[in-house]
Protein backbone atom coordinates (compact mmCIF):
# COMPACT_ATOMS: atom_id res chain seq x y z
CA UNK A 1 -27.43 -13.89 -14.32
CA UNK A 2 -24.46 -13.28 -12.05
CA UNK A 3 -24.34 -9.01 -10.65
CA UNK A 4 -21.21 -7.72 -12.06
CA UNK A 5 -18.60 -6.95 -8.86
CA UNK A 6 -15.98 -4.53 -8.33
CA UNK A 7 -13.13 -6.16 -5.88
CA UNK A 8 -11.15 -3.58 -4.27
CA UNK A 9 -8.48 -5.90 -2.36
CA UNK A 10 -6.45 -3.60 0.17
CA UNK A 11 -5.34 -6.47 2.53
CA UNK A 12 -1.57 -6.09 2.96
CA UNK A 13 -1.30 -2.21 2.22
CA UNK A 14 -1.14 -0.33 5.90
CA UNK A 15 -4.46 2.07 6.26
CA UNK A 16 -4.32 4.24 8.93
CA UNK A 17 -5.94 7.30 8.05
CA UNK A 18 -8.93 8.18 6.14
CA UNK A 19 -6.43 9.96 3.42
CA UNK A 20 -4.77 6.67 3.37
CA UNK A 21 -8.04 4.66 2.24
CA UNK A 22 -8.64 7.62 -0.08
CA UNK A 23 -5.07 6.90 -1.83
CA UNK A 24 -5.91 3.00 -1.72
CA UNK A 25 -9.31 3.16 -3.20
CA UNK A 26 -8.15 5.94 -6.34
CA UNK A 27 -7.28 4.25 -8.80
CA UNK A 28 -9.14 0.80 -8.32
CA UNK A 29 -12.13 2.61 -8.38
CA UNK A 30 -11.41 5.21 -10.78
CA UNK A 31 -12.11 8.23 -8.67
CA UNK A 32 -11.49 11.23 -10.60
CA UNK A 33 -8.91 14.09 -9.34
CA UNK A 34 -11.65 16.46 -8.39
CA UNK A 35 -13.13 13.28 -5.81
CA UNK A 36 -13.71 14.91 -2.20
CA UNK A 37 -12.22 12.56 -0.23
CA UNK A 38 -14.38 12.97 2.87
CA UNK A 39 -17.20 10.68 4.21
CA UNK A 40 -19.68 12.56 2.09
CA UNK A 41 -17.92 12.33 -1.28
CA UNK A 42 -17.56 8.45 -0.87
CA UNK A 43 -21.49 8.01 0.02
CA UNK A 44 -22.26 10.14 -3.06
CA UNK A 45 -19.95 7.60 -5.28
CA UNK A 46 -20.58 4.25 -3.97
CA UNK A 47 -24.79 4.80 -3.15
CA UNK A 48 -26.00 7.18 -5.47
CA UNK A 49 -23.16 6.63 -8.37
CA UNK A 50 -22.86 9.26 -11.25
CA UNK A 51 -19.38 10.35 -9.74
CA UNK A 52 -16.45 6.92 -10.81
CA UNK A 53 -17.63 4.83 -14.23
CA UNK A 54 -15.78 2.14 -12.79
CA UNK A 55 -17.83 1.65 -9.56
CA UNK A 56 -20.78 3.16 -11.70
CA UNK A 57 -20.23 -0.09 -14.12
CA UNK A 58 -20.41 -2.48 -11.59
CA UNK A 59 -23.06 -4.12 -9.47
CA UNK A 60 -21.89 -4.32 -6.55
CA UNK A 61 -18.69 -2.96 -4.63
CA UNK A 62 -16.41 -4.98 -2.55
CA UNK A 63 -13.70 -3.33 -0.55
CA UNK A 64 -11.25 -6.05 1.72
CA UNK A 65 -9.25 -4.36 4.30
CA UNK A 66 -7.14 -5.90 7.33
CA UNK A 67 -8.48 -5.23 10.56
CA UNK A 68 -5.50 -3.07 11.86
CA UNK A 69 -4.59 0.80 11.63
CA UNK A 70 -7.63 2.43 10.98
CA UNK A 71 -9.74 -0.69 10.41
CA UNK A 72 -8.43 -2.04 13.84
CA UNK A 73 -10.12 -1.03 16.43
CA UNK A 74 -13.20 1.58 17.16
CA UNK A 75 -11.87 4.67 15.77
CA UNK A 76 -14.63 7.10 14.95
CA UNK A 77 -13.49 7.48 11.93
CA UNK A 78 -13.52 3.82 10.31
CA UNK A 79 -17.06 3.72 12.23
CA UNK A 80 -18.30 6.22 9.81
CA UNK A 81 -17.06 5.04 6.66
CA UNK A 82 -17.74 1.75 7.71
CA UNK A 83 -21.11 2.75 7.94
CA UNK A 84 -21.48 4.26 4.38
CA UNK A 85 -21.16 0.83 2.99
CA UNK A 86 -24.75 -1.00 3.12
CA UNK A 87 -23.61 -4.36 3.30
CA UNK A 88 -25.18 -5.36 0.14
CA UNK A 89 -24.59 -3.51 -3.06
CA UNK A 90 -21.48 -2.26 -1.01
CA UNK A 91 -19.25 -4.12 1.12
CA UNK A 92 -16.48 -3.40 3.46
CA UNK A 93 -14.85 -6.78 4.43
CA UNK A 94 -12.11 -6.88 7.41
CA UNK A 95 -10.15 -9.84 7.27
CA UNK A 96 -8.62 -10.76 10.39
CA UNK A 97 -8.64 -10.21 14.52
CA UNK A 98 -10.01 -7.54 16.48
């Protein structure tokens, strides 16, 4: 048996600000109106679950972002969420160069 994934493609859509990924990520992951958006509120959804059914009905969560704006260099900021994602039942994939 195959885990059940949740693709979040964002290549192609400029991110440069955390409130940016916050718009991006919404809807694909069904993140209701009353959803943080801070570093915090994301850990709570995508590690211990109980906040999105969507993510929460999925295995595993797989975010693709291009590696420019706030995914393109060593802002403090993309560190940190970057971080939140454990590389295994959550994934933050940057597609292209540093």
């Amino acid at each position: 048996m195959t885990d059940s994934e949740l693709v979040v493609d964002l290549r192609g859509r400029l991110i440069e600000t955390l409130d940016d990924f916050w718009d991006a990520v919404s809807e694909p992951c069904g993140l209701p109106k009353w959803f943080g958006r801070n570093l915090d509120a994301w850990s709570d959804t995508i590690e211990t679950r109980g906040i999105s059914e969507v993510i929460d009905s999925h295995d595993i969560l797989i975010v693709h972002v291009d590696r420019r704006g706030l995914f393109g260099g060593n802002l403090r900021e993309a560190e940190a969420l970057a971080s939140i994602f454990d590389g295994e039942q959550n994934r933050l994939i940057k597609h292209g160069l540093a």
